[in-house]
PDB file of N, CA and C in Angstrom:
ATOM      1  N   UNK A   1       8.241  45.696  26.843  1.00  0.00           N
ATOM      2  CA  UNK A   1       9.431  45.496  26.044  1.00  0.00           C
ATOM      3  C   UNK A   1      10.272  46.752  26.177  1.00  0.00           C
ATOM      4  N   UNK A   2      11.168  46.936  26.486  1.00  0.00           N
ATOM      5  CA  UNK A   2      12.441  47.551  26.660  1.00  0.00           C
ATOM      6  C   UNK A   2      13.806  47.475  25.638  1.00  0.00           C
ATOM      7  N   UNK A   3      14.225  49.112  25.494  1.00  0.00           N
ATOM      8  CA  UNK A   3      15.946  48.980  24.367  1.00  0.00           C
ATOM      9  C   UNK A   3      16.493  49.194  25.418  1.00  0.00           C
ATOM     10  N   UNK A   4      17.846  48.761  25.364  1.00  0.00           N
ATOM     11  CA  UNK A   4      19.168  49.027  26.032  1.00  0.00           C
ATOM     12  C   UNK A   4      19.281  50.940  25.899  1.00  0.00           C
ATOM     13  N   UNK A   5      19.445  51.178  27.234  1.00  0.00           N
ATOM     14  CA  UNK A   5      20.021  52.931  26.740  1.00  0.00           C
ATOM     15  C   UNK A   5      21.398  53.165  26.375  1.00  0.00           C
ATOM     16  N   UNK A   6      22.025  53.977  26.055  1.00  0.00           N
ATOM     17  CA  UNK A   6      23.289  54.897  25.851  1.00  0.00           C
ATOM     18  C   UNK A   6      23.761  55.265  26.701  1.00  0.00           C
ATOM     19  N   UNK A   7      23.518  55.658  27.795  1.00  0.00           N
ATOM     20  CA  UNK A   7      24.240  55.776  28.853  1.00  0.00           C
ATOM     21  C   UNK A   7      24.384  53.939  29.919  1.00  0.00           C
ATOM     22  N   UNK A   8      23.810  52.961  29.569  1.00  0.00           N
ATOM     23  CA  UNK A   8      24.441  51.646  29.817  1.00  0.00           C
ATOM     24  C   UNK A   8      25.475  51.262  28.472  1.00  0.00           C
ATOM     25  N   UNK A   9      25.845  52.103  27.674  1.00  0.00           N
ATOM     26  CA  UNK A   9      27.335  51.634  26.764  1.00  0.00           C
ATOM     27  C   UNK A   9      26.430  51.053  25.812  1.00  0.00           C
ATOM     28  N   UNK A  10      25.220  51.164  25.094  1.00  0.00           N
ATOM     29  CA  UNK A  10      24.515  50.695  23.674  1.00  0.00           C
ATOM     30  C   UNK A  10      24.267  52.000  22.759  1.00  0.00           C
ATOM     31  N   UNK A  11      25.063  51.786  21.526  1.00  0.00           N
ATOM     32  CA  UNK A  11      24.614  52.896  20.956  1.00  0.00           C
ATOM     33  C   UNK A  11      24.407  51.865  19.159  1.00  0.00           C
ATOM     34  N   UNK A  12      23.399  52.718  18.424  1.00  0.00           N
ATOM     35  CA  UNK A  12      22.982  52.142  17.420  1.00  0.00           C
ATOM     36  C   UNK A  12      23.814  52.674  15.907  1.00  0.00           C
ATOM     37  N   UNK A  13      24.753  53.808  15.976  1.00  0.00           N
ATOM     38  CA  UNK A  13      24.861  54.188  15.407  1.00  0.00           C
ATOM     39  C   UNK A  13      23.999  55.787  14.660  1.00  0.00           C
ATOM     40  N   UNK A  14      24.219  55.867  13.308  1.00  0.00           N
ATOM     41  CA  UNK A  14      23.514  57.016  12.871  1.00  0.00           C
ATOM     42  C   UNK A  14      22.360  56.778  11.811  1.00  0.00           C
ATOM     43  N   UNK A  15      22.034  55.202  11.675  1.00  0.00           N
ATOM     44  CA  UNK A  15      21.101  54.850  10.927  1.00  0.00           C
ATOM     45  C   UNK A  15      19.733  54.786  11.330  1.00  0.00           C
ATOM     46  N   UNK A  16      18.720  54.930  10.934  1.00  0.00           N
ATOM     47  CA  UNK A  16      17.214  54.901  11.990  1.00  0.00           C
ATOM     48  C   UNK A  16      17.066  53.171  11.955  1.00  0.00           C
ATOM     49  N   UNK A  17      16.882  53.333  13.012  1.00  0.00           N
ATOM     50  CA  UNK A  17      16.422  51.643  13.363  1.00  0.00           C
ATOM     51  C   UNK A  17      14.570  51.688  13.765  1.00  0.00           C
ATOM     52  N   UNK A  18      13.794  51.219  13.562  1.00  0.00           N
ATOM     53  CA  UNK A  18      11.844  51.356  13.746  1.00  0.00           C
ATOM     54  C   UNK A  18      11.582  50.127  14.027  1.00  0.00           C
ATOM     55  N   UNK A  19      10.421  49.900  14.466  1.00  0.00           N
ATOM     56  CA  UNK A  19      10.060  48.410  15.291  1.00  0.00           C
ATOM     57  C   UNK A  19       8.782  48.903  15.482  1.00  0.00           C
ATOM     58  N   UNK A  20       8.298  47.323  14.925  1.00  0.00           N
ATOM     59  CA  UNK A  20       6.922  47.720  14.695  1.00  0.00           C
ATOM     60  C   UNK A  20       6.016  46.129  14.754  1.00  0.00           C
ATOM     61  N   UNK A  21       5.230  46.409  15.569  1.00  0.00           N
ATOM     62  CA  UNK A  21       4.276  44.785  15.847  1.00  0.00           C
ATOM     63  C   UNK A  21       3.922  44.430  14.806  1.00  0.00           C
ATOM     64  N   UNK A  22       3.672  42.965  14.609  1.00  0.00           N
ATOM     65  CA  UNK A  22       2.682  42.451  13.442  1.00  0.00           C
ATOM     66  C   UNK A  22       2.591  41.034  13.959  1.00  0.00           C
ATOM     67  N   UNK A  23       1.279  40.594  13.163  1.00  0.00           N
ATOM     68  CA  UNK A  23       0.398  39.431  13.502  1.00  0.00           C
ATOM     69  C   UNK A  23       0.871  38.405  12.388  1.00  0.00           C
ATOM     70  N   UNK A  24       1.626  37.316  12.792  1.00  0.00           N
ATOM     71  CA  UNK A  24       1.968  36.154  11.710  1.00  0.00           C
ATOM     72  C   UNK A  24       0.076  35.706  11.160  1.00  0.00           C
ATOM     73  N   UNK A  25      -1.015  35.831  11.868  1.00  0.00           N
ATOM     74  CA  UNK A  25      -1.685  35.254  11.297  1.00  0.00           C
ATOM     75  C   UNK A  25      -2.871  36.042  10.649  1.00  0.00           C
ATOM     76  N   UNK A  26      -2.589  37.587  10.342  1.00  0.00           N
ATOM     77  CA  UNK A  26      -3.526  38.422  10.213  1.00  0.00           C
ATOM     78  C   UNK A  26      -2.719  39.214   9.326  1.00  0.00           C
ATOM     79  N   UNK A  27      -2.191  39.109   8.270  1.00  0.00           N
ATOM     80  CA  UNK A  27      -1.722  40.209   7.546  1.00  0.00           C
ATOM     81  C   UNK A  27      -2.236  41.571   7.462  1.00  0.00           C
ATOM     82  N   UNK A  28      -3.577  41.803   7.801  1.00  0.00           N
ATOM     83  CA  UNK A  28      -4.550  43.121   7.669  1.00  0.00           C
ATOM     84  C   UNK A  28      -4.282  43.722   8.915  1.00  0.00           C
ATOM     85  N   UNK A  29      -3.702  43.192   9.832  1.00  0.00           N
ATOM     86  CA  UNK A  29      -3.371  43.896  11.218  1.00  0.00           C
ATOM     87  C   UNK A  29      -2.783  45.250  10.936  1.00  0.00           C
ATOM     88  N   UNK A  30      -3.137  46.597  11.642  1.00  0.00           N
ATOM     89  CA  UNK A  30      -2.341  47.334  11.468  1.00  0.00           C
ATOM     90  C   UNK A  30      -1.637  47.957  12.733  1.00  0.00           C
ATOM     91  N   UNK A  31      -0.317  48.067  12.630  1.00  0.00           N
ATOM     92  CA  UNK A  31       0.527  48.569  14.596  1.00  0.00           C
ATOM     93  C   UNK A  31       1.321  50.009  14.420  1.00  0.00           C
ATOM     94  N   UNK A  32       1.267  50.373  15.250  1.00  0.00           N
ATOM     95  CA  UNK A  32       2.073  51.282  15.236  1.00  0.00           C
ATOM     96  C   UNK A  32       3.580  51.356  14.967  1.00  0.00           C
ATOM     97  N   UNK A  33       4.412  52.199  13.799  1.00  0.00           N
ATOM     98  CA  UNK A  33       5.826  51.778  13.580  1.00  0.00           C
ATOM     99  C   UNK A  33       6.161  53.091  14.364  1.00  0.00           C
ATOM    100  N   UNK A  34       7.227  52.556  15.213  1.00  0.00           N
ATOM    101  CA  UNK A  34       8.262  53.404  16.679  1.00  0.00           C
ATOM    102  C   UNK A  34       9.313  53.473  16.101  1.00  0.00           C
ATOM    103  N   UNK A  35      10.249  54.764  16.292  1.00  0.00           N
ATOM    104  CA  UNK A  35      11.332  54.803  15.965  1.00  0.00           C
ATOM    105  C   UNK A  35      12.195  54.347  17.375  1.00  0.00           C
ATOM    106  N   UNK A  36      13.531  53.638  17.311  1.00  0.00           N
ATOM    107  CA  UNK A  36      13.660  53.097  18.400  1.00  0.00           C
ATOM    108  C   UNK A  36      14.528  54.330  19.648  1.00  0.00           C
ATOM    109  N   UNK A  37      15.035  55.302  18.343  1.00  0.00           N
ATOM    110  CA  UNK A  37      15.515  56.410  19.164  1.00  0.00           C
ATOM    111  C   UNK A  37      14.643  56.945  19.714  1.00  0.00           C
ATOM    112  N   UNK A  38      13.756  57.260  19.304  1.00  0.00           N
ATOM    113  CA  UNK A  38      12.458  58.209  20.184  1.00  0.00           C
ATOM    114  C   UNK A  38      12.268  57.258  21.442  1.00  0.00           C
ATOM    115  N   UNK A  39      11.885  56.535  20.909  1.00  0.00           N
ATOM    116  CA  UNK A  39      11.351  55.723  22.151  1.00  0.00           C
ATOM    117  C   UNK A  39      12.358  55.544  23.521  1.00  0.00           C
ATOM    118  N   UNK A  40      13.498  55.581  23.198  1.00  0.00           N
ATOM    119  CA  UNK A  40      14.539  55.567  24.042  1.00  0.00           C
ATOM    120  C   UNK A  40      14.747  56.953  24.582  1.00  0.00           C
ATOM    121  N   UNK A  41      14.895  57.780  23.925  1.00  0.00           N
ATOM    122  CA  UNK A  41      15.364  59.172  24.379  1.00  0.00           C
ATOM    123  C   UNK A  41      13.595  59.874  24.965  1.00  0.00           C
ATOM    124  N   UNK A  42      12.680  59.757  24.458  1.00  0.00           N
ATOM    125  CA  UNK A  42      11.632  59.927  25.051  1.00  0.00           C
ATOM    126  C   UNK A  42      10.122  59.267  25.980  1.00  0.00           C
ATOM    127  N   UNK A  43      10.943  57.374  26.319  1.00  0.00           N
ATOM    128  CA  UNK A  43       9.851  56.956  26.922  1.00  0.00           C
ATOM    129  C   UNK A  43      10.831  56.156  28.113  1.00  0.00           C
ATOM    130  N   UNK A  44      12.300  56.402  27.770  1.00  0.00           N
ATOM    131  CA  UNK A  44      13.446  55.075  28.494  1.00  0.00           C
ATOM    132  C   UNK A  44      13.597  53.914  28.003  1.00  0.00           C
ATOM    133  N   UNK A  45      13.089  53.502  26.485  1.00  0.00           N
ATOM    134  CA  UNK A  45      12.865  53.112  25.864  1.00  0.00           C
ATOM    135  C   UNK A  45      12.476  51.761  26.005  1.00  0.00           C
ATOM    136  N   UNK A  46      11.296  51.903  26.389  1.00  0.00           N
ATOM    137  CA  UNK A  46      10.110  51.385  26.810  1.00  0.00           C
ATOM    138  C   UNK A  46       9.134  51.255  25.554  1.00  0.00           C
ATOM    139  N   UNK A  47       8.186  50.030  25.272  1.00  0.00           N
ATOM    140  CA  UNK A  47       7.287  50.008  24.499  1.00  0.00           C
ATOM    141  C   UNK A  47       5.682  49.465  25.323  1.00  0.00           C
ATOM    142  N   UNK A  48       5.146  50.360  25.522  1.00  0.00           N
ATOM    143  CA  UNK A  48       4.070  49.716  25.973  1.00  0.00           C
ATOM    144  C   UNK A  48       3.529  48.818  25.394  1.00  0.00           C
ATOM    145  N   UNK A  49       2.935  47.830  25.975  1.00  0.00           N
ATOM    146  CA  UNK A  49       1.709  46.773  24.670  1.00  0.00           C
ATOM    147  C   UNK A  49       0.533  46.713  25.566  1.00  0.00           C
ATOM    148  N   UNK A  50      -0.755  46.454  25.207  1.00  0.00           N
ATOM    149  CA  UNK A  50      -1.763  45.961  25.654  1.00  0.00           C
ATOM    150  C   UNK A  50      -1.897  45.354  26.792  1.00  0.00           C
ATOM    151  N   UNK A  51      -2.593  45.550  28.003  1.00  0.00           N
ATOM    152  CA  UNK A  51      -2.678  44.252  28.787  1.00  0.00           C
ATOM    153  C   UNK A  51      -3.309  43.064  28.741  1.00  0.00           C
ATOM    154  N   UNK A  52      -2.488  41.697  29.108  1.00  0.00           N
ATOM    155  CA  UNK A  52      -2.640  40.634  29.037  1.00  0.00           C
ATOM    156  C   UNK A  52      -4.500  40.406  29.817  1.00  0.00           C
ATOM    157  N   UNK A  53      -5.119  39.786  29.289  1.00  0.00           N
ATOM    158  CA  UNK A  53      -6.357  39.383  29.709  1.00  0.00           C
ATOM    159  C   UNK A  53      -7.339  37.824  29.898  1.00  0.00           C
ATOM    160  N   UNK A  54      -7.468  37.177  30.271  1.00  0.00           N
ATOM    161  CA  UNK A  54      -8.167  36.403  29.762  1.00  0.00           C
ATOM    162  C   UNK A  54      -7.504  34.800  29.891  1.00  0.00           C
ATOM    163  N   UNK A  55      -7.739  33.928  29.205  1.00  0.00           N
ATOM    164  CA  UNK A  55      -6.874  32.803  29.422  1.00  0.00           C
ATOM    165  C   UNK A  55      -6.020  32.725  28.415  1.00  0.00           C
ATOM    166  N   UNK A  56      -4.186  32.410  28.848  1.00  0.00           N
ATOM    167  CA  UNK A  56      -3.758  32.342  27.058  1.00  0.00           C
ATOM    168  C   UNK A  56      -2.496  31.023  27.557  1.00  0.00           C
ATOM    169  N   UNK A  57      -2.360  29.932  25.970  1.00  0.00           N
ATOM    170  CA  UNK A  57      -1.484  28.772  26.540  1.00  0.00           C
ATOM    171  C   UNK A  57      -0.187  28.975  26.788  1.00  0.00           C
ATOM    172  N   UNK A  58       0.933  28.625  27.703  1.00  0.00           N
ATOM    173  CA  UNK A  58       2.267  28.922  27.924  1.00  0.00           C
ATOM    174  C   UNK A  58       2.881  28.610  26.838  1.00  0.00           C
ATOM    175  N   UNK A  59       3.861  28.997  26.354  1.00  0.00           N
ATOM    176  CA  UNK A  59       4.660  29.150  25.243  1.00  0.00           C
ATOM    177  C   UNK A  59       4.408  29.191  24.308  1.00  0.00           C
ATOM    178  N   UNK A  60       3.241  30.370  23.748  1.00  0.00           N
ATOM    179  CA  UNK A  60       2.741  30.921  23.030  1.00  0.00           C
ATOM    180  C   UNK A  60       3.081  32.388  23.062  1.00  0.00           C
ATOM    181  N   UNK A  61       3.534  32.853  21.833  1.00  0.00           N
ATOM    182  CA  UNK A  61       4.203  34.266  22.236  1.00  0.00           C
ATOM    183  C   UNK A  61       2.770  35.516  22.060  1.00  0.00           C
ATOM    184  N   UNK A  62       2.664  36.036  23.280  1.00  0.00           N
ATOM    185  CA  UNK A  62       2.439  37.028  23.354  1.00  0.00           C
ATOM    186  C   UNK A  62       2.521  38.073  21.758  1.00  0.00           C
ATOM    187  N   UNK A  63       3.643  38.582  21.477  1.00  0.00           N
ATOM    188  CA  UNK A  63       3.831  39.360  20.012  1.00  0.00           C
ATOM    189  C   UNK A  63       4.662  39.299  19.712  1.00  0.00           C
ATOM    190  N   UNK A  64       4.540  39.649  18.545  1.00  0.00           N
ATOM    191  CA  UNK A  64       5.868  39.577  17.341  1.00  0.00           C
ATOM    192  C   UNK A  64       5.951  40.570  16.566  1.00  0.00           C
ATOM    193  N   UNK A  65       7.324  40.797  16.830  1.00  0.00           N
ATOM    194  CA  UNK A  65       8.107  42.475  15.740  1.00  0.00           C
ATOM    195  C   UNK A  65       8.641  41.920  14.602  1.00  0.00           C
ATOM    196  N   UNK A  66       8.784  43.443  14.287  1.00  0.00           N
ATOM    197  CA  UNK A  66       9.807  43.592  12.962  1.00  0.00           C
ATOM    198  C   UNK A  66      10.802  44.810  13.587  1.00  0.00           C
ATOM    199  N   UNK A  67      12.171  44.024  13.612  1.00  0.00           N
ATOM    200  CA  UNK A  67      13.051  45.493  13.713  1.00  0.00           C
ATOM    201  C   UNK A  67      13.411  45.929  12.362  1.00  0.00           C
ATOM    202  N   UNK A  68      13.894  46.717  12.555  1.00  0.00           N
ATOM    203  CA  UNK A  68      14.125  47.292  10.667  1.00  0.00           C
ATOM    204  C   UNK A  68      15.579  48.486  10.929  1.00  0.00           C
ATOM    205  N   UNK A  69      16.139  48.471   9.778  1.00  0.00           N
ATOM    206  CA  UNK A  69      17.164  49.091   9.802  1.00  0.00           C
ATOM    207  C   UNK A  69      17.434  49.579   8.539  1.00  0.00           C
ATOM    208  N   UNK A  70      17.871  51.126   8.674  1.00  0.00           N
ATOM    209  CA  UNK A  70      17.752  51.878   7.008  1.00  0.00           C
ATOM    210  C   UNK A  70      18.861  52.259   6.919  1.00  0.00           C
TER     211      UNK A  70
END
């Protein structure tokens, strides 16, 4: 998963924006919350996830965020 950078003409403003995985069917899940600037200014803003393994059915999503905005 990938943000748009700032130097392609996306900018978010001066508010923190964070994004953070969670499990619709596991509320006890716990993920890591990313700030989306860091991640951009320090990964190309790039989110790694887990690699895919095993057998899984098509159009079944892989994961699900929360963006958030303060």
């Amino acid at each position: 998963m990938s943000f748009p950078l700032a130097s392609e003409g996306y900018t978010f403003g001066s508010k923190t924006i964070t994004i953070q995985q969670y499990d619709p069917s596991n509320a006890n899940a716990v993920y890591t919350l990313y700030n989306v600037r860091e991640l951009i200014n320090n990964n190309g803003g790039v989110i790694q996830l887990a690699n895919l393994s095993g057998t899984y059915a098509s159009q079944v999503p892989y994961a699900y965020f929360k963006v958030m905005f303060s």
